[in-house]
Protein backbone atom coordinates (compact mmCIF):
# COMPACT_ATOMS: atom_id res chain seq x y z
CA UNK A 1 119.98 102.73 91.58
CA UNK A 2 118.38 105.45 89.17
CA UNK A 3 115.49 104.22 87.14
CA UNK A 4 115.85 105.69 83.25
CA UNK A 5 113.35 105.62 80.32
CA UNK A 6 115.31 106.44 76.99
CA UNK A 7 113.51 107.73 74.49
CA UNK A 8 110.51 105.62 75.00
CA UNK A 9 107.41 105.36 72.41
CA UNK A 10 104.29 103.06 72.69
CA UNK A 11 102.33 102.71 70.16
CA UNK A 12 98.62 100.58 69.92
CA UNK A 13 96.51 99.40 67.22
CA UNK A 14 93.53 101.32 66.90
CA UNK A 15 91.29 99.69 64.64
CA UNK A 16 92.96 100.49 60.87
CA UNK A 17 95.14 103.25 62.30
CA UNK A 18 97.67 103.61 65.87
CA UNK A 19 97.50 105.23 69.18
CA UNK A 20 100.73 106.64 70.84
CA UNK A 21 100.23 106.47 74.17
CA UNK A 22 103.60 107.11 74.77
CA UNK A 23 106.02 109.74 72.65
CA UNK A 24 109.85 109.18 72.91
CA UNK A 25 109.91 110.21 76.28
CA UNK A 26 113.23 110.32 78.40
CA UNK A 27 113.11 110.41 82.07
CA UNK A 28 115.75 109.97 85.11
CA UNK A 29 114.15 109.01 88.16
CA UNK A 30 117.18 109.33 91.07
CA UNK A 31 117.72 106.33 93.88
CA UNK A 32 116.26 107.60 96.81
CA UNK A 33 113.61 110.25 95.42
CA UNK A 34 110.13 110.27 94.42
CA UNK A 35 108.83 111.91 90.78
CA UNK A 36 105.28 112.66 90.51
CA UNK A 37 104.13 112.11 87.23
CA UNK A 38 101.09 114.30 86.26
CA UNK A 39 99.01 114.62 82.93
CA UNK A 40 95.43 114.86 82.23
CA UNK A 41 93.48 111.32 81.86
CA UNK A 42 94.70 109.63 78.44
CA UNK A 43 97.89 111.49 78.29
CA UNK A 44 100.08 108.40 78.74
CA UNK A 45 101.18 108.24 82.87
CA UNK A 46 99.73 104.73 83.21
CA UNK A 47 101.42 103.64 79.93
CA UNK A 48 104.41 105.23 80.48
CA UNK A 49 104.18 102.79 84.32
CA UNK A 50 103.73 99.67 82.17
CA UNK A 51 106.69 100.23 80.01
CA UNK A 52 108.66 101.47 83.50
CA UNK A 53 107.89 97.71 85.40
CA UNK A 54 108.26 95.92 82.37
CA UNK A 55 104.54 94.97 82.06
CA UNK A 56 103.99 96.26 78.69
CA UNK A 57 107.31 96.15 76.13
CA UNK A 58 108.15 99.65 74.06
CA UNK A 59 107.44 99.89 70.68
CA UNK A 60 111.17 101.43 70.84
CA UNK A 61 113.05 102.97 73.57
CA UNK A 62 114.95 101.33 76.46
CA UNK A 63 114.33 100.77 80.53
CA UNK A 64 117.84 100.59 82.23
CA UNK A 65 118.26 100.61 86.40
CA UNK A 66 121.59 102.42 86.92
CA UNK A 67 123.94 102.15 84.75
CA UNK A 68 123.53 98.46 83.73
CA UNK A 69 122.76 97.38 79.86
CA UNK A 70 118.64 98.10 79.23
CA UNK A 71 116.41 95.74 81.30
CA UNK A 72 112.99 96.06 79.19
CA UNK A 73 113.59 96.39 75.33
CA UNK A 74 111.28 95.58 72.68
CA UNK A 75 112.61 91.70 72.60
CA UNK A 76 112.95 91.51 76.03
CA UNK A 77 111.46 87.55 76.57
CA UNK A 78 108.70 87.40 79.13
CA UNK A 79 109.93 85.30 81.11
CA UNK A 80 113.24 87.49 82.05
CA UNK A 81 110.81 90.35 82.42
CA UNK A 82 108.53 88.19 85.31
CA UNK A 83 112.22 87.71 87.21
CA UNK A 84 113.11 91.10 87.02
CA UNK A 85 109.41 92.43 88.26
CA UNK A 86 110.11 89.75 90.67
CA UNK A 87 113.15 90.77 92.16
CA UNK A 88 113.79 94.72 91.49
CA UNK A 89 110.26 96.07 90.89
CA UNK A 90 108.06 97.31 93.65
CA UNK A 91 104.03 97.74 92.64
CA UNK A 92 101.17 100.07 94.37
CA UNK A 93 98.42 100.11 92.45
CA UNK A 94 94.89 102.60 92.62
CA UNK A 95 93.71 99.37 94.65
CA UNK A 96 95.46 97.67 96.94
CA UNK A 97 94.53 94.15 95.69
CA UNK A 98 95.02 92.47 98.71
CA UNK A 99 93.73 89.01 98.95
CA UNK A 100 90.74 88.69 101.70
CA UNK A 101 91.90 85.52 103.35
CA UNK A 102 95.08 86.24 104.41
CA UNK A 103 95.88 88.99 106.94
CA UNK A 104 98.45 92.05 106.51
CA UNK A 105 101.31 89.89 107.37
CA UNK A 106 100.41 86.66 104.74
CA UNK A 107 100.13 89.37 102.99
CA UNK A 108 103.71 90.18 102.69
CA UNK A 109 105.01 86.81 103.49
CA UNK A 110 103.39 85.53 100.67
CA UNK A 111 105.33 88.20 98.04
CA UNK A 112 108.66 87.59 99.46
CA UNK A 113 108.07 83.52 99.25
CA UNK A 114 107.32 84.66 95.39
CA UNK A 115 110.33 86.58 95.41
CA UNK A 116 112.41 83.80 96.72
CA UNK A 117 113.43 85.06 100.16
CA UNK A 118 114.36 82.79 102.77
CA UNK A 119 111.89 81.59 105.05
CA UNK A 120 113.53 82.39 108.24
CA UNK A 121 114.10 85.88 107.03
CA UNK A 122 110.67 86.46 105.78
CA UNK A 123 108.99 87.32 108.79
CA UNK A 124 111.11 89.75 110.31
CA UNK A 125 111.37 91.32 106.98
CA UNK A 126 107.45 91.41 106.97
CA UNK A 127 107.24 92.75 110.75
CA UNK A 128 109.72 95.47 109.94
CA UNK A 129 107.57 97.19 106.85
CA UNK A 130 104.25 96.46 108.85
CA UNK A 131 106.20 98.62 111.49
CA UNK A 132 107.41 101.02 109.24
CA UNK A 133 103.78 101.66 107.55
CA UNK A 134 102.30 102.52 111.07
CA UNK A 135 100.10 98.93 111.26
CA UNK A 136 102.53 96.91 113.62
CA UNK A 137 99.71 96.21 116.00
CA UNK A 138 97.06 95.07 113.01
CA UNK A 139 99.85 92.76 111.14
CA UNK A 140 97.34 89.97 111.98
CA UNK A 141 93.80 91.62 110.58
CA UNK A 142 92.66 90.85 107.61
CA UNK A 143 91.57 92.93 104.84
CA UNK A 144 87.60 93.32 105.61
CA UNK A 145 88.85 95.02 109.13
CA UNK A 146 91.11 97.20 108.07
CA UNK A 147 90.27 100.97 106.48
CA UNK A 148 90.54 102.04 103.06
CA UNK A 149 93.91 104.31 103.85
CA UNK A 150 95.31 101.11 106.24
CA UNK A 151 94.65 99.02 103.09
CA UNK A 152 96.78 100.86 101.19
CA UNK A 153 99.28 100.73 103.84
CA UNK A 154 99.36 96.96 103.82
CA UNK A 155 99.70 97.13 99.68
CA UNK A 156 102.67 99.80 99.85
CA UNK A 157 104.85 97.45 102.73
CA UNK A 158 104.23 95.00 100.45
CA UNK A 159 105.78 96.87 97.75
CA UNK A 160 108.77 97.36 99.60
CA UNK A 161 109.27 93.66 101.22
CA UNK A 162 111.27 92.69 98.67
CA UNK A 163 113.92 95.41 99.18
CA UNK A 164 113.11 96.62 95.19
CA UNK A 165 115.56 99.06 93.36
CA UNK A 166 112.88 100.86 91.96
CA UNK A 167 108.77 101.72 92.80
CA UNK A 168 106.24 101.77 90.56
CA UNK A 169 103.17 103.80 92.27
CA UNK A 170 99.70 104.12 90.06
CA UNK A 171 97.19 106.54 91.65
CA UNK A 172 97.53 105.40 94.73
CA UNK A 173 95.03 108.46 96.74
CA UNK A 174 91.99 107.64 94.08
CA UNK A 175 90.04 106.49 96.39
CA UNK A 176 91.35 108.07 99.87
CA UNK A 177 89.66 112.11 100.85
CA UNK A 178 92.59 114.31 100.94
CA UNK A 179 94.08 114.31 104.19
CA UNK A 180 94.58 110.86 103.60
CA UNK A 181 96.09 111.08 100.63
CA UNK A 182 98.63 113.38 101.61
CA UNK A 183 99.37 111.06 104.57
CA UNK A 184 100.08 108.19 101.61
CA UNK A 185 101.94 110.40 99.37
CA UNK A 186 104.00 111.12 101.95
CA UNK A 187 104.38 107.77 103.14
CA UNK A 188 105.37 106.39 100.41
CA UNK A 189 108.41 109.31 99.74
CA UNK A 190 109.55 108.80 102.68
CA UNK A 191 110.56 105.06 102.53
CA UNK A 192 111.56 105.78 99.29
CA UNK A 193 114.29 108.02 100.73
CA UNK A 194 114.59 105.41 103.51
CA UNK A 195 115.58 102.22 101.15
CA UNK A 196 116.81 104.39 98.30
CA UNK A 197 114.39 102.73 95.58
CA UNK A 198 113.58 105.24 92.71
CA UNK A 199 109.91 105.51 92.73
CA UNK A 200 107.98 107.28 89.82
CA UNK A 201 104.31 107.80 90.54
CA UNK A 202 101.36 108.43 88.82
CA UNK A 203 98.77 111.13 90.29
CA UNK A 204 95.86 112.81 88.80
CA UNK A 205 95.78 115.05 92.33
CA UNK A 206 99.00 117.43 92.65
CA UNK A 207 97.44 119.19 95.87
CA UNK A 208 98.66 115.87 97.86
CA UNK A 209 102.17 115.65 96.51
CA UNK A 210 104.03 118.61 98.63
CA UNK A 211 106.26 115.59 100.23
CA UNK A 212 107.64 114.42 96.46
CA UNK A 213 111.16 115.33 95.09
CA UNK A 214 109.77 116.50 91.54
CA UNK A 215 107.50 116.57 89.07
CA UNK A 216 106.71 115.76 85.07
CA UNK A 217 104.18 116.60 83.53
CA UNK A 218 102.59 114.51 80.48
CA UNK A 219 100.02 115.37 77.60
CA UNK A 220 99.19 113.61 74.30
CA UNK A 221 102.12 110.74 75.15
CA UNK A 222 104.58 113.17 75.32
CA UNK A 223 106.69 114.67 78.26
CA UNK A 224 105.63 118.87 78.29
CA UNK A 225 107.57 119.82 81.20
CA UNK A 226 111.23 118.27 82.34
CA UNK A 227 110.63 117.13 86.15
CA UNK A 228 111.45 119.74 88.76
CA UNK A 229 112.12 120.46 92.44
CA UNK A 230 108.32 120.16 94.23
């Protein structure tokens, strides 16, 4: 299911005047591929995220998934926004914000509980990504033991748990050296590809992204180059 931003501007009070931090950009993200979205910092990417996962409504502009009516407008309520995060949205953020009690598989038990799967499901589910990530044999370690790149691991399984239509991915090598971010980047395209979600990410580093489909490229809010082949 293709992810598609229609003409979509954001625009914040800034003391007596406005910021647009995002310009009517339009954007096509296809099921199944990965688009790098690149920009210097303050042109817009993690803006143009928000409006993308429904975390921040337009100003104007539409969010659709597929062909279906809009699913983020600028009246869409809250509340049907939480749902549809809930059920269609994948997040990865710069940090993995993983809670430090629970080990890599509460982990992702605990979002597909929130996302109302079945508990005899859940598990296998949960295996299967932990499997899929490379981390199998450390589904029961908790945070503290786990490295920085296996972190992020653990945060982009969790992303996909919930079988989401599309994946929202914000910086997610910021604080990984470069081999390692490569390694993510390439990750995380690949099981995009593998459970056709449309997955738009955000990355201030474009020597890691060889494995995406394409790439945008933002400045001042506004999109300067159409996404191409990577």
């Amino acid at each position: 299911m293709d992810l598609r931003l229609e003409n979509v501007t954001l625009v914040y009070p800034d003391g007596d005047a406005t910021l647009t931090a995002v310009d009517d950009v339009s954007l096509t993200v296809p099921s199944g591929t990965t688009t790098a979205l690149l920009g210097p910092s303050g042109s817009g990417k993690s803006s143009l995220l928000a409006v993308a996962g429904g975390l921040t409504p337009p100003t104007s502009g539409t969010v659709s998934f597929g062909e279906s009516p809009p699913v983020f407008t600028t009246t869409t309520p809250r509340d049907a926004a939480t749902t549809m995060r809930l059920e269609r949205i994948g997040f990865v953020f710069q940090q993995p914000q993983l809670i430090p009690s629970l080990t890599a598989l509460e982990q992702l038990e605990l979002l597909a509980h929130l996302r109302g799967r079945r508990s005899s499901s859940v598990r296998d589910r949960a295996l299967e990504m932990l499997d899929a990530v490379g981390l199998g044999p450390w589904a029961h370690k908790r945070p503290g033991t786990l490295s920085g790149g296996q972190r992020q691991r653990v945060a982009i399984a969790r992303a996909f748990v919930g079988e989401p239509h599309v994946l929202l991915v914000d910086e997610p090598t910021s604080a990984l050296d470069h081999e390692r971010g490569v390694e993510i980047i390439a990750l995380v395209t690949s099981l995009a590809r593998r459970f056709d979600a449309a997955t738009l990410l955000v990355s201030h580093d474009e020597s890691t992204l060889g494995a995406v489909d394409a790439t945008a490229h933002l400045l001042d809010g506004r999109l300067v180059a159409r996404p191409t082949a990577a």
